[in-house]
N, C-alpha and C. Protein backbone atom coordinates (compact mmCIF):
# COMPACT_ATOMS: atom_id res chain seq x y z
N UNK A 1 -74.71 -24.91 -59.82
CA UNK A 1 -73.47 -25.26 -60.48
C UNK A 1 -72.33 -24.41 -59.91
N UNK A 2 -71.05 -25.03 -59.77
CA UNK A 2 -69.89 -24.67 -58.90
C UNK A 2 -69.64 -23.97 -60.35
N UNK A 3 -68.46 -22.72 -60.10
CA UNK A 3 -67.52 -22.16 -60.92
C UNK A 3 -66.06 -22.36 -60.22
N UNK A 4 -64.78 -22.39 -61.24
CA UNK A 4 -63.86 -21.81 -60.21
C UNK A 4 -63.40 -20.74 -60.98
N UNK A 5 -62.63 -20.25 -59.44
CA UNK A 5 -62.20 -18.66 -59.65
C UNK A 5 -61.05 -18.53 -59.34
N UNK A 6 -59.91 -18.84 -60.01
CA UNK A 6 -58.57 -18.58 -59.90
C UNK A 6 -57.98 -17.76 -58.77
N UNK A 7 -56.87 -17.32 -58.52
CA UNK A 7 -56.41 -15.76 -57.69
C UNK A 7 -56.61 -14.85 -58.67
N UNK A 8 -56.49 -13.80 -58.18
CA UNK A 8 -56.24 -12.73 -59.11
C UNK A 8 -54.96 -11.78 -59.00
N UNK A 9 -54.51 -12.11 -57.62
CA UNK A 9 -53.85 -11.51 -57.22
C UNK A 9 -52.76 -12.67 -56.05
N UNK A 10 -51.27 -12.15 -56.03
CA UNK A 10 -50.58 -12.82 -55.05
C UNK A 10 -49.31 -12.57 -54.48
N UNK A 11 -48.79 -12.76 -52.97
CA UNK A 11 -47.71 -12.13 -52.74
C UNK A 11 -46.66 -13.12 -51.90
N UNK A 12 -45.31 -12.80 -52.16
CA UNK A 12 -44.30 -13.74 -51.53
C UNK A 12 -44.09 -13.52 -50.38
N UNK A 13 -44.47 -14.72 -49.67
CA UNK A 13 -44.08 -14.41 -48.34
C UNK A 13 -42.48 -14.48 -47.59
N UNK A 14 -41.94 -14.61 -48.27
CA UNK A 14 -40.14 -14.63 -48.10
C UNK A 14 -39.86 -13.23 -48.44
N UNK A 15 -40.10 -12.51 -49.84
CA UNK A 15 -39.36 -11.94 -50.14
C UNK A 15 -39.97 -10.28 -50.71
N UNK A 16 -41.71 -10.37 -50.41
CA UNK A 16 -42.39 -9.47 -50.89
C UNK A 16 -42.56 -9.32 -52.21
N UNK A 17 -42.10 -10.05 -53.13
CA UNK A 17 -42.68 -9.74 -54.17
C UNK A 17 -44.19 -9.65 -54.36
N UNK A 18 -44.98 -9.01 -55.41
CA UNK A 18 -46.51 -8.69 -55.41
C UNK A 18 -47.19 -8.89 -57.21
N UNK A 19 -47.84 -9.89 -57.29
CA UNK A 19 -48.17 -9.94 -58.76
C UNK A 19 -49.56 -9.82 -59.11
N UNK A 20 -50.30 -9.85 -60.19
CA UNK A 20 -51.54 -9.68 -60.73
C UNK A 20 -51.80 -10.22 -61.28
N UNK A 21 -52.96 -11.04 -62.37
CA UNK A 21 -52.54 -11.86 -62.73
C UNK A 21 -53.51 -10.73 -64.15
N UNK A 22 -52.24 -11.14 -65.42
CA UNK A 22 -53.11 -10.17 -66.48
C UNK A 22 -53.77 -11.43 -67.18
N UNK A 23 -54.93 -11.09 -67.35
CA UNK A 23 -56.02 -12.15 -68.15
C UNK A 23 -55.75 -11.62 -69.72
N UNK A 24 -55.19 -10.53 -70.22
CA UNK A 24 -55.38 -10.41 -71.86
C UNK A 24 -53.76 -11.51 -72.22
N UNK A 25 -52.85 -11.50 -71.13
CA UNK A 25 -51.76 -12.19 -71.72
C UNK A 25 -51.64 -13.09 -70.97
N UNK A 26 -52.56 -13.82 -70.09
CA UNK A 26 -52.38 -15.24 -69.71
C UNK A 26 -50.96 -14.93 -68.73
N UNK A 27 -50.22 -13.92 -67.72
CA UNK A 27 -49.38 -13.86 -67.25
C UNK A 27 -49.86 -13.39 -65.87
N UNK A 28 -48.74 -13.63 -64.90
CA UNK A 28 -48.65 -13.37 -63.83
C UNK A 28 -47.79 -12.10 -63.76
N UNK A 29 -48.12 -10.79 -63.18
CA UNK A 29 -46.85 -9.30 -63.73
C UNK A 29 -47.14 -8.92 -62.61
N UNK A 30 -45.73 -8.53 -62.27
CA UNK A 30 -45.44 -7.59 -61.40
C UNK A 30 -46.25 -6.67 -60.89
N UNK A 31 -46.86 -6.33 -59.96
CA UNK A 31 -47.86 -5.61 -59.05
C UNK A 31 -46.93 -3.86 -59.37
N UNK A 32 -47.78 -3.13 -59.99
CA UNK A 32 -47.03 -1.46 -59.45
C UNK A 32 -47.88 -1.01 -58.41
N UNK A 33 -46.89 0.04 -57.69
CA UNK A 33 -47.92 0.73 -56.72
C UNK A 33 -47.33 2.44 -56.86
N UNK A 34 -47.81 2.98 -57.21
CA UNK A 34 -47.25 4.94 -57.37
C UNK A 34 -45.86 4.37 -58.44
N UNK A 35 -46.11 3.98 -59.44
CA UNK A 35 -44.84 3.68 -60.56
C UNK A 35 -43.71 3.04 -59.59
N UNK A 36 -43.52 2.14 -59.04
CA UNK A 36 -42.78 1.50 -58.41
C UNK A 36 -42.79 -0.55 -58.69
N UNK A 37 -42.33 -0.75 -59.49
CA UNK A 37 -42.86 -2.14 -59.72
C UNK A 37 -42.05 -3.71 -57.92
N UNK A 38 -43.53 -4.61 -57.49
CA UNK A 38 -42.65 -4.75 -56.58
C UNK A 38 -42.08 -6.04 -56.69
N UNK A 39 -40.54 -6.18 -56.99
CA UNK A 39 -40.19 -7.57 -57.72
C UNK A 39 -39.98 -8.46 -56.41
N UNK A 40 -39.32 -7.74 -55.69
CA UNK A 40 -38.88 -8.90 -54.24
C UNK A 40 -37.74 -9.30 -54.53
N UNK A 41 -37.16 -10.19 -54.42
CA UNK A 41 -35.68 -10.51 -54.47
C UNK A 41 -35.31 -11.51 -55.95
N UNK A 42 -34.45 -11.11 -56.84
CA UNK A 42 -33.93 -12.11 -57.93
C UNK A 42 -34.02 -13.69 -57.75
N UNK A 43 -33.98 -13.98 -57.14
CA UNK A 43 -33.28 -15.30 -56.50
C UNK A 43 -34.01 -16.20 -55.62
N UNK A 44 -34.91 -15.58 -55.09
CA UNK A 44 -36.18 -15.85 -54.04
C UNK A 44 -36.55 -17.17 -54.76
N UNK A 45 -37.17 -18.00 -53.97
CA UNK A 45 -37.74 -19.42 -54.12
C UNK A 45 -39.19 -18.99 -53.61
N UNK A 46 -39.77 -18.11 -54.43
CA UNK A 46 -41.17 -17.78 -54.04
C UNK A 46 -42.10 -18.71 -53.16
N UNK A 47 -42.69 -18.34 -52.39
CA UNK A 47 -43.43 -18.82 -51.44
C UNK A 47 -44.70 -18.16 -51.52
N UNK A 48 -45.72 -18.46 -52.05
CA UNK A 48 -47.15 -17.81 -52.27
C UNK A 48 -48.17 -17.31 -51.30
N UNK A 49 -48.76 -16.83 -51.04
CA UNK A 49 -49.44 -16.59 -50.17
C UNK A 49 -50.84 -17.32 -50.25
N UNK A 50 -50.83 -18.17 -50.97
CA UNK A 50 -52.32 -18.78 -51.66
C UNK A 50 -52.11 -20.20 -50.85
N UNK A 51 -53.12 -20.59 -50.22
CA UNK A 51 -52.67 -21.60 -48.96
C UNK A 51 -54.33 -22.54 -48.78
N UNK A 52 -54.17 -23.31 -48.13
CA UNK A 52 -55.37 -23.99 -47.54
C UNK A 52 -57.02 -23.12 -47.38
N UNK A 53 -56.08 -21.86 -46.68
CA UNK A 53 -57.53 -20.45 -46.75
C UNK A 53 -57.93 -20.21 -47.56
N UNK A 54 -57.17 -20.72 -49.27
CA UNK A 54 -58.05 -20.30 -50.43
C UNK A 54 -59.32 -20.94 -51.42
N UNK A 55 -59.93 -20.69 -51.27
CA UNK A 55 -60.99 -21.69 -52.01
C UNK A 55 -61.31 -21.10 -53.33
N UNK A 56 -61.10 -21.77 -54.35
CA UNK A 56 -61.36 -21.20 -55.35
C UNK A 56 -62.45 -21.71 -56.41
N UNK A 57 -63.04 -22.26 -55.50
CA UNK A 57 -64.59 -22.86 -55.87
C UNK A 57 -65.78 -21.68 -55.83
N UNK A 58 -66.46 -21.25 -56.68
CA UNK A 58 -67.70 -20.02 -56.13
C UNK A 58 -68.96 -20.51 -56.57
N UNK A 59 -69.76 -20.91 -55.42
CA UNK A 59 -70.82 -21.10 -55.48
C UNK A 59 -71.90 -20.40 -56.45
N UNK A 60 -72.79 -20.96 -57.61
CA UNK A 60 -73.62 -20.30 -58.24
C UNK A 60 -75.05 -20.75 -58.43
């Protein structure tokens, strides 16, 4: 039986933003790295990094 497995993680390729995805609040948040949160640009028309290479099918 197949599972799927969401991202967990993802980043803009325009503008660097970096997110996580929190499973207790169903949200996508801002990635920190050393207390630095990384937003990327206000305005950005996000562009994902999650593409054809991702399969989010996991074999069980």
């Amino acid at each position: 039986m197949s599972e799927i497995e969401p991202p967990r993680k993802r980043a803009c390729e325009r503008c660097g933003r970096q997110e996580v995805w929190d499973g207790d609040r169903d949200v996508w948040r801002a990635l920190e790295t050393d207390g630095d949160r990384r937003l990327g640009q206000a305005h950005c028309l996000h562009e994902w990094d999650i593409n054809g290479t991702y399969s989010p099918i996991a074999e069980g």
